[in-house]
Each structure stands twice: as C-alpha cells, then as structure tokens.
N, C-alpha and C. Protein backbone atom coordinates (compact mmCIF):
# COMPACT_ATOMS: atom_id res chain seq x y z
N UNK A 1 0.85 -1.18 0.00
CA UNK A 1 0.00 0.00 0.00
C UNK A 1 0.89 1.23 0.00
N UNK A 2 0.31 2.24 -0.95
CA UNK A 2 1.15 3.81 -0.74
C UNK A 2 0.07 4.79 -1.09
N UNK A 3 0.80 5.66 -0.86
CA UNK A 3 -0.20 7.09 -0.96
C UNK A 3 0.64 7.50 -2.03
N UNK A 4 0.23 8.33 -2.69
CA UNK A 4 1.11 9.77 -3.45
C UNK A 4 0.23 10.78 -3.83
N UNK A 5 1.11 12.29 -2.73
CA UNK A 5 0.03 12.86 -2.36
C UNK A 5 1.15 14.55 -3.02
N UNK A 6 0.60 15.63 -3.13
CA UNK A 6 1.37 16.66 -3.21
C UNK A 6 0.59 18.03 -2.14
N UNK A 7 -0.42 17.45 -1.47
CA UNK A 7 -0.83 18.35 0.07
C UNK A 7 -1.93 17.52 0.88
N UNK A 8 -1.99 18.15 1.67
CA UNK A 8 -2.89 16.95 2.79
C UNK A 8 -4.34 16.93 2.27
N UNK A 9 -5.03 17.91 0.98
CA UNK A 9 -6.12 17.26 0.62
C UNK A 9 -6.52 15.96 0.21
N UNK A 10 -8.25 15.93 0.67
CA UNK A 10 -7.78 14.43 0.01
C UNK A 10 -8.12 14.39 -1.07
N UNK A 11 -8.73 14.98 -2.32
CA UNK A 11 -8.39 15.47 -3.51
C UNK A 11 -7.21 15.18 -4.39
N UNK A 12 -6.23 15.64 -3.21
CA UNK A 12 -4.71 15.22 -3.91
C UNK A 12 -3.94 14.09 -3.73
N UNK A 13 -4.78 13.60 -3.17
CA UNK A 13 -4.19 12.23 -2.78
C UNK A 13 -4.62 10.42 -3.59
N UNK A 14 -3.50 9.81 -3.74
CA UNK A 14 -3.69 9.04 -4.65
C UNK A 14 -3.51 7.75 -3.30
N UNK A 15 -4.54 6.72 -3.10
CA UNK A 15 -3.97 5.32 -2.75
C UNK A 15 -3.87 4.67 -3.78
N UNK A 16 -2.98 3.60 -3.59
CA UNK A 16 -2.11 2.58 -4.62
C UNK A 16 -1.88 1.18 -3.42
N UNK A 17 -2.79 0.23 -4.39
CA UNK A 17 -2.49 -1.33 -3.46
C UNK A 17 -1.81 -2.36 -4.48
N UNK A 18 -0.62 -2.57 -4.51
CA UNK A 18 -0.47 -3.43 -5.68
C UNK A 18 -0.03 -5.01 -5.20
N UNK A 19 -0.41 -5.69 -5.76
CA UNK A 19 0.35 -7.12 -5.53
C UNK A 19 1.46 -7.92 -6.42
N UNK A 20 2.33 -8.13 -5.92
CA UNK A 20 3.67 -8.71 -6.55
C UNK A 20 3.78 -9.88 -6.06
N UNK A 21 4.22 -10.67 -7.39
CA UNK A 21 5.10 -11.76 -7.25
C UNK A 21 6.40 -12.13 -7.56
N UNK A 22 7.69 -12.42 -7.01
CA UNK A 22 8.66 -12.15 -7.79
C UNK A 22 8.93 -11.27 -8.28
N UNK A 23 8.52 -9.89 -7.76
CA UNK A 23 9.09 -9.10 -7.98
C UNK A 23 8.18 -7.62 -9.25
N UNK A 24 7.10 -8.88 -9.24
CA UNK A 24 6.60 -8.67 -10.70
C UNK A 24 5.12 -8.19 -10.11
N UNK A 25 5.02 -6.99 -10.67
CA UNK A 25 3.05 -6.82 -10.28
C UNK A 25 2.22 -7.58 -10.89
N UNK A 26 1.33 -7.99 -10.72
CA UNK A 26 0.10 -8.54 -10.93
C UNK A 26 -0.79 -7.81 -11.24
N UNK A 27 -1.21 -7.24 -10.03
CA UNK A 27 -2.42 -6.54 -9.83
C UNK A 27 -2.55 -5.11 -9.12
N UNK A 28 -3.44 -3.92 -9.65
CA UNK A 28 -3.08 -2.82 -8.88
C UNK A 28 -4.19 -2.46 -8.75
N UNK A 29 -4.61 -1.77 -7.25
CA UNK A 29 -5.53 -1.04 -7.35
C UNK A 29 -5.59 0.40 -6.68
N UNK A 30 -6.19 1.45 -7.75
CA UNK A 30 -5.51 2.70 -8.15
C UNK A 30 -7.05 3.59 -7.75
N UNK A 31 -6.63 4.38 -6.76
CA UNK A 31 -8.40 5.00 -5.97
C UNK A 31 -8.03 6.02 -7.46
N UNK A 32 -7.39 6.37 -8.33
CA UNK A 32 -7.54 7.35 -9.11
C UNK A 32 -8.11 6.90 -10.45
N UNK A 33 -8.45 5.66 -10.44
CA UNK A 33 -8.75 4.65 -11.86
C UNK A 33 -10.64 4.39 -11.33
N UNK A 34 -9.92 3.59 -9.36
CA UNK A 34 -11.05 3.56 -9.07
C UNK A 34 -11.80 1.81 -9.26
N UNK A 35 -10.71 1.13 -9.75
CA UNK A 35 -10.83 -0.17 -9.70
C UNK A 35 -9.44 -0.58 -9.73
N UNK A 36 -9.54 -2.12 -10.30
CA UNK A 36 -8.46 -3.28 -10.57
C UNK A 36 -7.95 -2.59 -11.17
N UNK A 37 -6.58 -2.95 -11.66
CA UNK A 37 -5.85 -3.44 -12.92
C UNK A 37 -4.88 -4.23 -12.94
N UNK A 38 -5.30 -5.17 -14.16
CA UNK A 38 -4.31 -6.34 -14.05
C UNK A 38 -2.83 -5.88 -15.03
N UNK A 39 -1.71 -6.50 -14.66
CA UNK A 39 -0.46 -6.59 -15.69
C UNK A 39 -0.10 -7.39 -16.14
N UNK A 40 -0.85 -9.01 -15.50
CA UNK A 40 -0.03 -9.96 -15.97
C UNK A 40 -1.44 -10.76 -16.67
N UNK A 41 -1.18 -12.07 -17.34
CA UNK A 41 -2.82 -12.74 -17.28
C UNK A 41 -3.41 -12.73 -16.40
N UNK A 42 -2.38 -13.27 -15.34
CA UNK A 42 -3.31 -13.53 -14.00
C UNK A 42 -4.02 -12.79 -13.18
N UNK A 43 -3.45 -11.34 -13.34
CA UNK A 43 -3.52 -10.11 -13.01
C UNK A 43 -5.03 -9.83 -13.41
N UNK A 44 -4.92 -10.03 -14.63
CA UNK A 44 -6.38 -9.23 -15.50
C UNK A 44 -7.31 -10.21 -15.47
N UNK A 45 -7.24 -11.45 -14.97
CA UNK A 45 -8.31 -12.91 -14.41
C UNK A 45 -8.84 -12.18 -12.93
N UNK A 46 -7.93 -11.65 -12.19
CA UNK A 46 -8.23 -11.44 -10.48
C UNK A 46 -8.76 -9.97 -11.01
N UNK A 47 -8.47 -8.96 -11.55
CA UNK A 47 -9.35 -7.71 -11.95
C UNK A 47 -10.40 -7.95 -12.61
N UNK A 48 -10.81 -8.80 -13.16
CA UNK A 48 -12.13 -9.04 -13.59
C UNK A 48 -13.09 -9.49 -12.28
N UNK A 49 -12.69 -10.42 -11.96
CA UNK A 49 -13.44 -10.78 -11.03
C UNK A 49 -13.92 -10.22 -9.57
N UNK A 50 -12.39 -9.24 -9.13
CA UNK A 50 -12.73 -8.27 -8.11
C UNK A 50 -13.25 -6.91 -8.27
N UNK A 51 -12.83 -6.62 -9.76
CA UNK A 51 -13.96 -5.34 -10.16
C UNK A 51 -15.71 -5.84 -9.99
N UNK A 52 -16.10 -6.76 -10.03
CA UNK A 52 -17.50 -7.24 -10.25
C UNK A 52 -17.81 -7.42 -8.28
N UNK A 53 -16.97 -7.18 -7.89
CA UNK A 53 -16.94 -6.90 -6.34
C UNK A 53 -17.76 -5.95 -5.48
N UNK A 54 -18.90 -5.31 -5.36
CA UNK A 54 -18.98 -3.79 -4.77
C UNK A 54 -18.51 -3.56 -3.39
N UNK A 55 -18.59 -4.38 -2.68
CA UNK A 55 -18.10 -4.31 -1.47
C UNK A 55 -16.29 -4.37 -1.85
N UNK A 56 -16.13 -5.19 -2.73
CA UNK A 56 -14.41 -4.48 -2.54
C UNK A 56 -13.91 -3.95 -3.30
N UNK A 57 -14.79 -3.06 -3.74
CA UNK A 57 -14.11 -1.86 -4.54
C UNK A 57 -14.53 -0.90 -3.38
N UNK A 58 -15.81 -0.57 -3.00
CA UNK A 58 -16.13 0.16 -2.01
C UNK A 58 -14.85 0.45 -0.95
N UNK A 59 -14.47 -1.15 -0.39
CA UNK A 59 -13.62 -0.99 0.87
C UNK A 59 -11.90 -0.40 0.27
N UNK A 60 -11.67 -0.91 -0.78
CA UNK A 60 -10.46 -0.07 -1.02
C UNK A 60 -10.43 1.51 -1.84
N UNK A 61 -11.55 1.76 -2.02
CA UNK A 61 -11.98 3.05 -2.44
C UNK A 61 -11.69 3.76 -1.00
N UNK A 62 -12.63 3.39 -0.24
CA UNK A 62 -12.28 3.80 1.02
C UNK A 62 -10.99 3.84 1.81
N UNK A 63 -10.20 3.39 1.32
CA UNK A 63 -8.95 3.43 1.86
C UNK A 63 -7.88 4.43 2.09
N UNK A 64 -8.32 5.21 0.65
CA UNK A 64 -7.88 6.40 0.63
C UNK A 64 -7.82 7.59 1.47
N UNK A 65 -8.95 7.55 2.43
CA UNK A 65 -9.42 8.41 3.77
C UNK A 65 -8.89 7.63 5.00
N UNK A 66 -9.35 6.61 5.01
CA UNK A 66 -8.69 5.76 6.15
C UNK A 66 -7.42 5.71 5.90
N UNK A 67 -6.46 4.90 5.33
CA UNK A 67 -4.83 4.69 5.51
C UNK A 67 -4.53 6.27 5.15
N UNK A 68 -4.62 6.83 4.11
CA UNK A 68 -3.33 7.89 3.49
C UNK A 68 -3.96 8.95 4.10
N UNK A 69 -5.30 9.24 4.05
CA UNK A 69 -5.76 10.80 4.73
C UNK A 69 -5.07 10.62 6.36
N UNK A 70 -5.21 9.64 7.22
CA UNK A 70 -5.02 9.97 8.26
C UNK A 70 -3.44 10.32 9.14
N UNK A 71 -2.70 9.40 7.76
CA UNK A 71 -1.20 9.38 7.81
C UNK A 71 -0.10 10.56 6.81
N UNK A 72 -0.86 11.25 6.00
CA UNK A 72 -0.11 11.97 5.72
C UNK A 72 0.43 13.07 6.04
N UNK A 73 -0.58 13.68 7.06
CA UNK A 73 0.07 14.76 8.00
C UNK A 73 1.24 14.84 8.65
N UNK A 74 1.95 12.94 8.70
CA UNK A 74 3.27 12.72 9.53
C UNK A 74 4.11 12.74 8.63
N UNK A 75 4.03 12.57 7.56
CA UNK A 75 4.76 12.86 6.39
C UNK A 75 5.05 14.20 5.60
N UNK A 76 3.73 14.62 5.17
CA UNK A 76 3.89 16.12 4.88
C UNK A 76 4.96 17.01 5.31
C-alpha cells in the first residue's frame, strides 16, 4: 500500500495497493482509476473478477481516507 500525495487534501491524494510476485506486479488497485488493474494474465483474471466486487471496490476506495488521509500529516 502507498499514498502519493502533493498536500494533505484528500483530492490530492492518490492510494495505490499493488500485488507482486517475484518481484513482478500482478495486480493494482488505483483510488484514481477507481478499480483493478491487471499486468499480468493472472492479473487481468483477479481484476475481472474483483472489479465485479462492490463491497471491494467500495472498501479499497475507502482506503484512501482511512490509511493515506489519516497518515499523511506525519509525512507532509
């Protein structure tokens, strides 16, 4: 999980959840896309199926306020 943010709005703030294997992403999910995205086959098999998710797009949509809004003030 990361943020990338350029001020403590949360407007400006981007969460980013990606999953790697070896080094290699798979799968990302981007509150600025707003769903999945896959990189690999396997990647774009698990984004299909977790985009069709509402509850977990909802909960990592939400993430963006919960993890990065509440932590970037220590960073900033």
């Amino acid at each position: 999980d990361r943020c990338v943010f350029n001020s403590t709005e949360l407007n400006d703030i981007q969460y980013i959840r990606s999953y790697y294997y070896n080094k290699l992403e798979l799968i990302r999910f981007d509150s600025n896309v707003g769903k999945y995205v896959g990189y690999t086959e396997l990647g774009v098999k698990n984004a299909e199926i977790w985009n069709n998710i509402p509850s977990q797009i909802a909960s990592e949509a939400a993430q963006r306020e919960v993890y990065c809004l509440n932590n970037v003030g220590n960073d900033y």
